[in-house]
Protein backbone atom coordinates (compact mmCIF):
# COMPACT_ATOMS: atom_id res chain seq x y z
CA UNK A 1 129.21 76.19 165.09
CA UNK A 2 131.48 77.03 162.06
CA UNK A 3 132.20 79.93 160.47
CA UNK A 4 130.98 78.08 157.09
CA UNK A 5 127.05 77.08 158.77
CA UNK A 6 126.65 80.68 159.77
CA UNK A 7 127.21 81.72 156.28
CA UNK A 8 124.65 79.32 154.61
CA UNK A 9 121.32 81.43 154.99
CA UNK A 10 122.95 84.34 153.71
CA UNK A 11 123.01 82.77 150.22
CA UNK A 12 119.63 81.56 150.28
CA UNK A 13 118.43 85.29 150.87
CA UNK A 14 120.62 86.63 148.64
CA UNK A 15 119.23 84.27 145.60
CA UNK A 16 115.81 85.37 146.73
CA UNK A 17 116.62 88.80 146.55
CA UNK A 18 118.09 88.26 142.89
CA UNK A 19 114.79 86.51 142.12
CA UNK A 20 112.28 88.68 143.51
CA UNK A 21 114.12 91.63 141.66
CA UNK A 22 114.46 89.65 138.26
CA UNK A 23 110.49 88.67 138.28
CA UNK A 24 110.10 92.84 138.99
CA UNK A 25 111.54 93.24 135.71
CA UNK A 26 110.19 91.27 134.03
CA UNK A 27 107.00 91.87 135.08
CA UNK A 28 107.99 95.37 134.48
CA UNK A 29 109.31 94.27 130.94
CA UNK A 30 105.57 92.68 129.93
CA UNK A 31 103.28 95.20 130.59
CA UNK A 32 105.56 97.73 128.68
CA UNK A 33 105.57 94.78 125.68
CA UNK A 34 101.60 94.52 126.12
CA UNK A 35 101.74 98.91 125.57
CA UNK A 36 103.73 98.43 122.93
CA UNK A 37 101.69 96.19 121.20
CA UNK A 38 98.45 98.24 121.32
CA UNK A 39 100.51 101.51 120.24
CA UNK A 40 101.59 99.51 117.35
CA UNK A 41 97.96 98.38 116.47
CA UNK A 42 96.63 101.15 116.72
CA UNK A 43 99.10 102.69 114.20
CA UNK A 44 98.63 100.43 111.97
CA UNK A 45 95.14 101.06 111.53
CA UNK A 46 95.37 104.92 111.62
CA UNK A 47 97.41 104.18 108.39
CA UNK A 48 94.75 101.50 106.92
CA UNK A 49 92.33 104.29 107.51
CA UNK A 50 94.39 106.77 106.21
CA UNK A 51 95.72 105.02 102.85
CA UNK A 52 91.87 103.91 102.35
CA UNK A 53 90.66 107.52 102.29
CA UNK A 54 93.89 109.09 100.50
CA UNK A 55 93.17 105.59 98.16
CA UNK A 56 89.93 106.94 97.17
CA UNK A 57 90.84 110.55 97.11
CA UNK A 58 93.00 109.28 94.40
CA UNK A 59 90.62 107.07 92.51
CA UNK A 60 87.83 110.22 92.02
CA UNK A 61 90.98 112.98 91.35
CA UNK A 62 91.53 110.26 88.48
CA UNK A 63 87.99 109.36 86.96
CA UNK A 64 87.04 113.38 87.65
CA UNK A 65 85.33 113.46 84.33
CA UNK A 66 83.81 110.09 83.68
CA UNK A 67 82.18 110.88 87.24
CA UNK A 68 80.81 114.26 87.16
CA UNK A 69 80.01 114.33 83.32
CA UNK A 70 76.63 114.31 83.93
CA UNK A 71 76.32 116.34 87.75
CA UNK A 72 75.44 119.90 86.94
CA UNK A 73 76.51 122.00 89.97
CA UNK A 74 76.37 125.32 91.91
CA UNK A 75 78.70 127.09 94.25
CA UNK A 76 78.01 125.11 97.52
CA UNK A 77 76.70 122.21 95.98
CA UNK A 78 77.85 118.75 97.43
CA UNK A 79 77.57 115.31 95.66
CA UNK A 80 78.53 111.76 97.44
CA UNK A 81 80.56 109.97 95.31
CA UNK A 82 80.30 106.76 97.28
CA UNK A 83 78.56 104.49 94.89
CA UNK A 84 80.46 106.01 92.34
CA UNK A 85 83.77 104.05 94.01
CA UNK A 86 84.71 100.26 93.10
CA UNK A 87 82.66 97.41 94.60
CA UNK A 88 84.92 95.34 96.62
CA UNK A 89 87.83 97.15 96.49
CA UNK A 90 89.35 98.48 100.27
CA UNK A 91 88.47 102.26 98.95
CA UNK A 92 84.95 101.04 98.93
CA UNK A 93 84.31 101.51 102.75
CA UNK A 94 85.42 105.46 102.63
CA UNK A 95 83.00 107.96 102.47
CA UNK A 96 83.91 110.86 99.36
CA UNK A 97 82.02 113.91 98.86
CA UNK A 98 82.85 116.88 96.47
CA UNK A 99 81.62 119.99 96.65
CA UNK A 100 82.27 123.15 94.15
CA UNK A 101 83.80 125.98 95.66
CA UNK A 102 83.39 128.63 93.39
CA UNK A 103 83.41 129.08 89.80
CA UNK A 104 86.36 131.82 88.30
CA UNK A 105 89.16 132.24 86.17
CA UNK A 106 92.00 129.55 85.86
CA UNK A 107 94.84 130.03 88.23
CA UNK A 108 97.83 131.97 86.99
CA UNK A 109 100.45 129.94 85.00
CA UNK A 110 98.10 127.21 84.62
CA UNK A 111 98.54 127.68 80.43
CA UNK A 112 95.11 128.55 80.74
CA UNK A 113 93.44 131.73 79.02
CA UNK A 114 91.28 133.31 81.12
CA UNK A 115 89.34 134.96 78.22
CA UNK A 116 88.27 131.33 76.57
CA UNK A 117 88.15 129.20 80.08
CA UNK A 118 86.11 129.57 82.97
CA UNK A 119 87.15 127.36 86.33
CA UNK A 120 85.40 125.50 88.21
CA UNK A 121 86.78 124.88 91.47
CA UNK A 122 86.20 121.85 93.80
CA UNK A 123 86.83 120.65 97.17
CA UNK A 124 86.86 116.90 97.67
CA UNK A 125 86.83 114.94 100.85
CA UNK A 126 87.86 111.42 101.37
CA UNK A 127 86.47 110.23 104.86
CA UNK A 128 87.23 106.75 106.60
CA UNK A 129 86.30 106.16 110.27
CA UNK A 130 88.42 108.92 112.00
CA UNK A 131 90.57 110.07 108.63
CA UNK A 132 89.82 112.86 106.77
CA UNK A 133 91.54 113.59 103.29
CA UNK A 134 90.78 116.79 101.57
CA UNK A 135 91.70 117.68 98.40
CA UNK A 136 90.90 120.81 95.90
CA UNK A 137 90.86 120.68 92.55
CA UNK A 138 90.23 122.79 89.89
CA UNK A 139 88.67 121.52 85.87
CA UNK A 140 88.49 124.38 83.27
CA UNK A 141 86.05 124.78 80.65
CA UNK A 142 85.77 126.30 77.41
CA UNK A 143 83.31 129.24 77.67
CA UNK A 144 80.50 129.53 74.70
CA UNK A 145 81.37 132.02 72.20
């Protein structure tokens, strides 16, 4: 027997050694892929949820007036704004309540005079499945004279 027959095998294991360790990695390489894939799909709809609650945050900060002309509140009072947001729009789903906080002067530097305002302070929170956005606000009124 040759040198050259005895040598033979030793390729064939070596090329099964390459390919054994090639399918580890990429076996390895797919499940990280398949991680990395729910991680990223699961971001993505923390920040739907998110933008959908700051969305509607937003939207009641901005029609404040037209939508609590007629709501006559007290400190501690809370009123669901949720019909109140647009039909078919993707704020729609999120769940807004706003509550007043207290009623005071205005804040300092506001431009404000304390002696013909009073405050009304609110907290408002924008809720879609697992995100929460809160937001205070604060409307001043002119006090009867």
């Amino acid at each position: 027997m040759s040198p050259d027959n005895r040598e033979r095998g030793v390729v064939l294991v070596m090329v099964l050694i390459v390919l054994v360790a090639l399918m580890l990695i990429g076996i390895g390489v797919m499940r990280t892929t398949g991680i990395e894939t729910r991680i990223a799909g699961n971001e993505l709809r923390y920040q739907d949820d998110f933008y959908k609650a700051d969305g509607a945050s937003d939207y009641v900060v901005a029609e404040f007036d037209k939508l609590m002309y007629d709501k006559s509140m007290s400190a501690g009072d809370q009123v669901n704004l949720n019909s109140a947001l647009p039909s078919g729009s993707a704020i729609a789903a999120a769940n807004v309540n706003i509550s007043l906080v207290r009623t005071g002067v205005p804040p300092v530097g506001s431009g404000t005079s304390a002696a013909y305002t009073s405050t009304n302070y609110y907290r408002l929170a924008a809720i879609n499945n697992q995100q929460t956005v809160q937001v205070g606000l604060w409307k001043s009124y002119p006090t009867p004279q």
